[in-house]
Each structure stands twice: as structure tokens, then as C-alpha cells.
C-alpha atoms as a PDB file:
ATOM      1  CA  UNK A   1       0.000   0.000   0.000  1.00  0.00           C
ATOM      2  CA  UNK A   2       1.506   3.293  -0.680  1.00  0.00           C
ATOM      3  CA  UNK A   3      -0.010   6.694   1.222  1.00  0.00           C
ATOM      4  CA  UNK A   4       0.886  10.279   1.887  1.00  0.00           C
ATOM      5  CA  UNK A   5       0.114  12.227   4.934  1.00  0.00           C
ATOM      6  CA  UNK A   6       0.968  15.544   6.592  1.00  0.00           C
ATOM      7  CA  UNK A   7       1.995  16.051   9.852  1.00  0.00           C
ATOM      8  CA  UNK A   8       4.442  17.997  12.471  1.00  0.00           C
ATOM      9  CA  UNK A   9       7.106  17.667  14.913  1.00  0.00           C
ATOM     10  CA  UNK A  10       6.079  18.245  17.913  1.00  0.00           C
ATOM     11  CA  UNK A  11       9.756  18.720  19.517  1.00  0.00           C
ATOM     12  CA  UNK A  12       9.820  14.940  20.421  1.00  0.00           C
ATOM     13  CA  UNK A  13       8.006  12.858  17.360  1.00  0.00           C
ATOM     14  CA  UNK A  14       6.329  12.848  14.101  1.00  0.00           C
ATOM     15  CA  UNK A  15       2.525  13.591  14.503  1.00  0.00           C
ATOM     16  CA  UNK A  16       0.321  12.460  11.391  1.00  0.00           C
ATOM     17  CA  UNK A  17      -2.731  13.954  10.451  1.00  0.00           C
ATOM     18  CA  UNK A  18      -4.347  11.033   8.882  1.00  0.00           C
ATOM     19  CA  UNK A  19      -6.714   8.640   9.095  1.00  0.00           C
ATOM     20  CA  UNK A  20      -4.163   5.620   7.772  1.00  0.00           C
ATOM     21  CA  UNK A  21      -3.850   3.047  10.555  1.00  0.00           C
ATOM     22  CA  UNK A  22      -0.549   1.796  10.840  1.00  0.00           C
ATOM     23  CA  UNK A  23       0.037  -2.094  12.445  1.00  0.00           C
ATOM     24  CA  UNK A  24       3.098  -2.804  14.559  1.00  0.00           C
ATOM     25  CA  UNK A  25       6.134  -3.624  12.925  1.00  0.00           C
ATOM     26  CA  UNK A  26       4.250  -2.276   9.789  1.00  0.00           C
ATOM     27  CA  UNK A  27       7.481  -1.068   7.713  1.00  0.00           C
ATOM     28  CA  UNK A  28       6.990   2.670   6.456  1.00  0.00           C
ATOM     29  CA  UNK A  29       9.059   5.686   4.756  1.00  0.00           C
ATOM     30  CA  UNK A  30       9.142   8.794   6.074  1.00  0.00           C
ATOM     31  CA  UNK A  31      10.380  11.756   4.170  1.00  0.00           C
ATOM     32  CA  UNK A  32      10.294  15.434   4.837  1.00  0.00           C
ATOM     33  CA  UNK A  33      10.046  19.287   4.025  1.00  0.00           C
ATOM     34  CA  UNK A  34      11.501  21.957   5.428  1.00  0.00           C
ATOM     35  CA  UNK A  35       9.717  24.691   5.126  1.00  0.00           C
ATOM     36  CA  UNK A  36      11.397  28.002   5.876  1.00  0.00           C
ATOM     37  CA  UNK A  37       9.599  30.817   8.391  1.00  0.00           C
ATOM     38  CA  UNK A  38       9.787  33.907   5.875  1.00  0.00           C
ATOM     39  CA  UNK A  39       9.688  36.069   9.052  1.00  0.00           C
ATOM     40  CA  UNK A  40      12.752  34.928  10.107  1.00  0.00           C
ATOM     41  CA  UNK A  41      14.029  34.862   6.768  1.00  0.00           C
ATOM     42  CA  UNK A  42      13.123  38.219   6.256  1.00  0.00           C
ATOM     43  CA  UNK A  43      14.867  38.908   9.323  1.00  0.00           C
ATOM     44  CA  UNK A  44      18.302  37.621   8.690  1.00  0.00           C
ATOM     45  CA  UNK A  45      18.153  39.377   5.134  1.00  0.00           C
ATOM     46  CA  UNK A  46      17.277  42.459   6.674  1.00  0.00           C
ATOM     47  CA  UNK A  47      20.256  41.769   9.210  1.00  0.00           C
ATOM     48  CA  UNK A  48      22.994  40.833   6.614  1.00  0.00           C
ATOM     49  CA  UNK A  49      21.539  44.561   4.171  1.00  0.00           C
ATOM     50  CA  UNK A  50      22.423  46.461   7.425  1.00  0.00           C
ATOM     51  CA  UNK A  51      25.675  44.744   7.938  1.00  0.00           C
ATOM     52  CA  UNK A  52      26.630  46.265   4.348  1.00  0.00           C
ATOM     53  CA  UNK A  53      25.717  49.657   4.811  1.00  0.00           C
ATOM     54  CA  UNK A  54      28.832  51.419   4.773  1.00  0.00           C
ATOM     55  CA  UNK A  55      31.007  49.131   3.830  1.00  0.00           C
ATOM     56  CA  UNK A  56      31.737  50.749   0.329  1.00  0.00           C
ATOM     57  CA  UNK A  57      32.505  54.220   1.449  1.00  0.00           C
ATOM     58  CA  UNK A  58      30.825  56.961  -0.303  1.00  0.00           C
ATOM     59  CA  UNK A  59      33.487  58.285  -2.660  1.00  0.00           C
ATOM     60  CA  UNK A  60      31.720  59.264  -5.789  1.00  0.00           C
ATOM     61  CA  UNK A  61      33.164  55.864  -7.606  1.00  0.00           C
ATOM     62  CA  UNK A  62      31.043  53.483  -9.835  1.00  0.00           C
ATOM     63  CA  UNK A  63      31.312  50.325  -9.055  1.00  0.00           C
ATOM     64  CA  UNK A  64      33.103  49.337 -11.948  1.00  0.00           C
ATOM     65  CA  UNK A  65      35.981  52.052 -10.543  1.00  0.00           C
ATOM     66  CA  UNK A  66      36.246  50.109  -7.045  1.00  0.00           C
ATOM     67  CA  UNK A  67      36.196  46.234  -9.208  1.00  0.00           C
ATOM     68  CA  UNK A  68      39.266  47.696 -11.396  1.00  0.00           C
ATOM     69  CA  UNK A  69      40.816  48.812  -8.244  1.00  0.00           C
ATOM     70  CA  UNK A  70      40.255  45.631  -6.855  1.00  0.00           C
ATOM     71  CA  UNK A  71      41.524  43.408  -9.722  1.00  0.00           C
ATOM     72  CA  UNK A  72      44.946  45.910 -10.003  1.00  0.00           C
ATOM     73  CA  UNK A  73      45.514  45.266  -5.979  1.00  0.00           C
ATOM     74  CA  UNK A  74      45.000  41.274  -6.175  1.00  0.00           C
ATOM     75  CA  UNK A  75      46.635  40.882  -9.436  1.00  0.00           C
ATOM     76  CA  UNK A  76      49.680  40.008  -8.210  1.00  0.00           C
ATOM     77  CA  UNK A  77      48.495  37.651  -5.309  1.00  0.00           C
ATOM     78  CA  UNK A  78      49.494  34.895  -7.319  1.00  0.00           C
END
């Protein structure tokens, strides 16, 4: 027999929300999503955005001007 359920985890097992009745020693597969909280998601990304601010100093340059910088200084990290 093959069947799909949802459930949760409750902090200490697998709770099904589904009508299937399993019989001990019954073998079964268990597979599972993650499923991110976009709250907190949205929180980290609006963590790591702050953490930049700043970092390139306001000098009038276009990006472009700081990569060519950037690529002269390493150049010759080799």
C-alpha cells in the first residue's frame, strides 16, 4: 500500500494527520520538508543589508571604478 500524509514535529516525534492506521512492525518511509519561516528569513536578510551599509565608502566611484581597483591590488596575489 503506498499513502501520503501531513503532519508535524512536535519537539519529540512525528505527529500524522491522517486517518491511515498503521500495524506494529508495519514497515513505512518517512520523508520530509523543510519549510522556511519567511519572518525569520526576512529577518536575517534584513540583518545581513544592514551589515553592508557602509562598507563601500561613499566616494563618488562606480562600481566598476572600485572592481578595477580591486583586480589591479590582487593581481599580483598569485
Amino acid at each position: 500500500m503506498l499513502a501520503t500524509t501531513k503532519g508535524y514535529y512536535d519537539g519529540s516525534q512525528i505527529v500524522l494527520n491522517s486517518p491511515i492506521q498503521f500495524q506494529r512492525g508495519q514497515e513505512v518511509i518517512v520523508t520530509y520538508t523543510i519549510i522556511a519561516d519567511s519572518t525569520q528569513n526576512k529577518k536575517n536578510q534584513d540583518a545581513l543589508v544592514d551589515s553592508l551599509v557602509g562598507a563601500i565608502p561613499k566616494s563618488g566611484k562606480t562600481l566598476e571604478e572600485y572592481r578595477s581597483e580591486r583586480l589591479r591590488k590582487y593581481a599580483s596575489a598569485d
